[in-house]
N, C-alpha and C. Protein backbone atom coordinates (compact mmCIF):
# COMPACT_ATOMS: atom_id res chain seq x y z
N UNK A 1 0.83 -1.19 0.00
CA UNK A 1 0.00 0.00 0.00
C UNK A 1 0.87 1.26 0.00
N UNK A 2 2.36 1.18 0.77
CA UNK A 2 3.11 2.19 0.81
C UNK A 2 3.51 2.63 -0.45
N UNK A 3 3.92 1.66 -1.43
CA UNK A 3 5.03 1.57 -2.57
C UNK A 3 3.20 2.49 -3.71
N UNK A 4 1.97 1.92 -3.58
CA UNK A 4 1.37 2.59 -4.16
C UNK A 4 0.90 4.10 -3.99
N UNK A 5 1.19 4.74 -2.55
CA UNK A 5 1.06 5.54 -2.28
C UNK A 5 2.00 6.48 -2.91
N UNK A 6 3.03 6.24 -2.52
CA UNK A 6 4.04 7.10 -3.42
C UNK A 6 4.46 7.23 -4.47
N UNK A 7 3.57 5.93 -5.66
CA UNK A 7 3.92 5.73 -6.60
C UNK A 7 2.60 7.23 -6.78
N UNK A 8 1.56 7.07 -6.23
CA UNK A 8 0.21 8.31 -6.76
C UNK A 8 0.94 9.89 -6.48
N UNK A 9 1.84 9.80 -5.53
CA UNK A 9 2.17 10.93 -4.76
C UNK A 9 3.21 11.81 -6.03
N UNK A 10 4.17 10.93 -6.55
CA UNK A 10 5.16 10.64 -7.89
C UNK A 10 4.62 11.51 -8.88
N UNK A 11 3.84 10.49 -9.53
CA UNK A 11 3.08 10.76 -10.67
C UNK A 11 1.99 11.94 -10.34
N UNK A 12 1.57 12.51 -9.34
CA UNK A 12 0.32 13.43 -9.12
C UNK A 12 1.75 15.17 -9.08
N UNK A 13 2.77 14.84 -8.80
CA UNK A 13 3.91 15.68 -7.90
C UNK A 13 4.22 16.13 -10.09
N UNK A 14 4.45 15.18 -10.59
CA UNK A 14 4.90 14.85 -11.92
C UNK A 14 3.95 15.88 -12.98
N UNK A 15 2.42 15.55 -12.96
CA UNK A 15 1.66 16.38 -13.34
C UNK A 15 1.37 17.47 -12.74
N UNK A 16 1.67 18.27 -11.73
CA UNK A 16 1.49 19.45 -11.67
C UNK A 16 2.92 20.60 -12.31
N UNK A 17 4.37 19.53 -11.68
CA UNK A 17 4.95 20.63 -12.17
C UNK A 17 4.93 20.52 -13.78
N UNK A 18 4.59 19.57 -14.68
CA UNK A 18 4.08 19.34 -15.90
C UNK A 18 3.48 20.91 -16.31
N UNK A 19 2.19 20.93 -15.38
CA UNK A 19 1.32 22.10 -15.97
C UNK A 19 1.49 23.14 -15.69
N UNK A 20 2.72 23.26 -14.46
CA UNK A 20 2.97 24.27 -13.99
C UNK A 20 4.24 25.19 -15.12
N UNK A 21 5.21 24.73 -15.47
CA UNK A 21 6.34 24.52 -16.93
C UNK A 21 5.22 24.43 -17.77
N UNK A 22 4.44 24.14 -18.37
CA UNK A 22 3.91 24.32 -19.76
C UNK A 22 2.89 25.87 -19.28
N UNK A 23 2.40 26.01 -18.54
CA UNK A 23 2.18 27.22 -18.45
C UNK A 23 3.13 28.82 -18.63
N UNK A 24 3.79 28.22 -18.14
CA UNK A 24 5.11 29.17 -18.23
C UNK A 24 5.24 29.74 -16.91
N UNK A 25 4.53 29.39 -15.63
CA UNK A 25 4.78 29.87 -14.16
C UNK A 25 6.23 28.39 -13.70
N UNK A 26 7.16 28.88 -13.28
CA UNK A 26 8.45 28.38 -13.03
C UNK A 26 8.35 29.21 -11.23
N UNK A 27 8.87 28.42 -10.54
CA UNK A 27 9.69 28.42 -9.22
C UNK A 27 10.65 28.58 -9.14
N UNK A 28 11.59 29.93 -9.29
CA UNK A 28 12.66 30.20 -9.45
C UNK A 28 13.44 30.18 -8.69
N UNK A 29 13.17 29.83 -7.23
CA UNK A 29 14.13 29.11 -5.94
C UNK A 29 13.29 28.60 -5.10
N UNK A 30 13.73 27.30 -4.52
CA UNK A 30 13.20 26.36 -3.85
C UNK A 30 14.25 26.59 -2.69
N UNK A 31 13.70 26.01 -1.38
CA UNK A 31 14.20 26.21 -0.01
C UNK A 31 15.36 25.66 0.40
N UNK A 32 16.12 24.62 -0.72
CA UNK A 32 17.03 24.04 -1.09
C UNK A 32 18.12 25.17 -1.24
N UNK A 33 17.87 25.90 -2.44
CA UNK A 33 18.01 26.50 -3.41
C UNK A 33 19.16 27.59 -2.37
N UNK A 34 17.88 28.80 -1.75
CA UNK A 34 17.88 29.50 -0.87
C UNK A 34 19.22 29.09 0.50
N UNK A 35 18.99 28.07 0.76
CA UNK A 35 20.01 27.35 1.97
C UNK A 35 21.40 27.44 1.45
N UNK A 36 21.66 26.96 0.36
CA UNK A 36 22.87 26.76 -0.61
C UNK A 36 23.56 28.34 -0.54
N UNK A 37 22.38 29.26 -1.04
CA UNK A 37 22.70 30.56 -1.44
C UNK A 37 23.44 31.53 0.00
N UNK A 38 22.59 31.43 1.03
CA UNK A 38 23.28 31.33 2.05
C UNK A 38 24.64 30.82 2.92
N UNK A 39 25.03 29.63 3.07
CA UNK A 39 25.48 28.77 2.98
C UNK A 39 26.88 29.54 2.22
N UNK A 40 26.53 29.75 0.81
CA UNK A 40 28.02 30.20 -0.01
C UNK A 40 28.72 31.44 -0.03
N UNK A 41 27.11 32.44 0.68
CA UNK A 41 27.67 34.10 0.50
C UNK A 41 27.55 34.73 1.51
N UNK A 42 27.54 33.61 2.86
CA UNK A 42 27.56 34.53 4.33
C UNK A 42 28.48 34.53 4.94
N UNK A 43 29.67 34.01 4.35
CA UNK A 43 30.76 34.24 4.99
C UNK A 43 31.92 35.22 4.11
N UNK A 44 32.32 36.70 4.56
CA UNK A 44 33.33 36.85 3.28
C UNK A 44 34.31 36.35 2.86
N UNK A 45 34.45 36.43 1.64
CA UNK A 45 36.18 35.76 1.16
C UNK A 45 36.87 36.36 0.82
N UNK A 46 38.22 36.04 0.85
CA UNK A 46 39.38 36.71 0.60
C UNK A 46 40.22 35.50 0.13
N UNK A 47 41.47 36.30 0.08
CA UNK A 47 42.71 35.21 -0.34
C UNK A 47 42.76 33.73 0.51
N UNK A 48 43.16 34.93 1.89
CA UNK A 48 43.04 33.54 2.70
C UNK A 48 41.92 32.48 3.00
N UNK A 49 41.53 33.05 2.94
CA UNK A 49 39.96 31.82 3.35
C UNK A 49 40.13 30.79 1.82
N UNK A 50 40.50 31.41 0.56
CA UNK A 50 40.35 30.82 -0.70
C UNK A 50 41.29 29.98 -0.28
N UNK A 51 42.79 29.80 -0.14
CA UNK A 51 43.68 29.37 -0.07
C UNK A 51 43.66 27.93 0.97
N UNK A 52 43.13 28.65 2.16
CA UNK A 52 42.72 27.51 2.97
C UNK A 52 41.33 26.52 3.04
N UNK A 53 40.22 27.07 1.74
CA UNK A 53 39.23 25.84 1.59
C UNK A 53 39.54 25.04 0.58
N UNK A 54 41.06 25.84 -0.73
CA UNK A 54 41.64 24.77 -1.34
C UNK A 54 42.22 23.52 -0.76
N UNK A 55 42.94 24.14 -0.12
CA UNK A 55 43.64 23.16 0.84
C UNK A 55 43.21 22.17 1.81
N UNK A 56 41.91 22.47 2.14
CA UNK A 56 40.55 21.21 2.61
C UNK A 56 40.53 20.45 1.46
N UNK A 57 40.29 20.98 0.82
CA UNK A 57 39.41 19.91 -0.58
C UNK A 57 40.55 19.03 -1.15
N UNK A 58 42.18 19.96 -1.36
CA UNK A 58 42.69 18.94 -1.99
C UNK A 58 43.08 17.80 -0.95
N UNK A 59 42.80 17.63 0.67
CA UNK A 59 43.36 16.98 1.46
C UNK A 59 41.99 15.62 1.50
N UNK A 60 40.53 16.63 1.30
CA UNK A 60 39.74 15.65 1.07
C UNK A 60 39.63 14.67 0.45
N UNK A 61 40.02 14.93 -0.93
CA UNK A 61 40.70 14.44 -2.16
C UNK A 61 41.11 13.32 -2.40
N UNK A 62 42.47 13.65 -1.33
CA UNK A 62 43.48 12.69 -1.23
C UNK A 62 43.36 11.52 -0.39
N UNK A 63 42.50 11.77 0.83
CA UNK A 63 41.98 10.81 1.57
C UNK A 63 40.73 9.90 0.92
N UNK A 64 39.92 10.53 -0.17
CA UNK A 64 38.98 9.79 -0.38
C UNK A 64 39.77 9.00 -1.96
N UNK A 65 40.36 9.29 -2.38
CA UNK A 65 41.37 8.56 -3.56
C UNK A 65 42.19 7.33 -2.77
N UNK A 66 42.83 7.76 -1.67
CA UNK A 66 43.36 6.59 -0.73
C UNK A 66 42.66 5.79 -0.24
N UNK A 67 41.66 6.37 0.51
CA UNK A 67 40.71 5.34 0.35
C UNK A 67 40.24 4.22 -0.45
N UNK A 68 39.73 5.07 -1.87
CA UNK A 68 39.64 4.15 -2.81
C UNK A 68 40.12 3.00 -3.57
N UNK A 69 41.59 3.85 -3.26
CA UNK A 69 42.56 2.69 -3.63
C UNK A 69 42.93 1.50 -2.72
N UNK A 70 42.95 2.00 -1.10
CA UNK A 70 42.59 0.47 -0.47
C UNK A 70 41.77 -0.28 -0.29
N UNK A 71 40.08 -0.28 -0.56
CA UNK A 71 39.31 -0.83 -1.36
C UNK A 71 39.67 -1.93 -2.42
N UNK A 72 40.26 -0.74 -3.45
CA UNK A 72 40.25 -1.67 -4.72
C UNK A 72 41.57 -2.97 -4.29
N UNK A 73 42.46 -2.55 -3.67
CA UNK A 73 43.63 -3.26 -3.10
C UNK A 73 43.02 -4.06 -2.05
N UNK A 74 42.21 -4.00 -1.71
CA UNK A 74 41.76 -5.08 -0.76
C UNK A 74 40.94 -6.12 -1.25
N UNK A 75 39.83 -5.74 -2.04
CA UNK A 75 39.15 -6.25 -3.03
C UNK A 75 39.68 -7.29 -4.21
N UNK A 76 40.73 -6.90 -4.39
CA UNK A 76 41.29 -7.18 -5.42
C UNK A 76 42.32 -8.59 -5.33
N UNK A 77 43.01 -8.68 -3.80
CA UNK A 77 43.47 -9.02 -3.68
C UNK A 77 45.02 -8.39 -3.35
């Protein structure tokens, strides 16, 4: 009964934004959307801050590539 419920919920969710896009009324930010936007432009940036969220990411990077590779090395044999 669940799996049909959401299958109606799907398809009913499906046809509105359908008619909502062929009308030409669009939702130009969703609460998602908004959070993100926040999220990216409430903190200021500068050099340093740039320099040091590179330096997160490429460390993230490197741990999730190492990772991967002991996986596949474990996996693998």
């Amino acid at each position: 009964m669940c799996i049909i419920n959401d299958f109606t919920h799907f398809v009913k969710n499906g046809v509105s934004v359908l008619r909502r896009a062929s009308s030409g009324t669009y939702e130009e930010t969703s609460p998602e959307i908004e959070t993100l936007k926040r999220e990216m432009f409430s903190t200021p940036s500068n050099r340093h801050t740039d320099v040091e969220n590179l330096k997160k990411d490429r460390d993230n990077v490197a741990r999730d590539v190492r990772t991967a590779f002991n996986n596949l090395v474990l996996n693998n044999g």
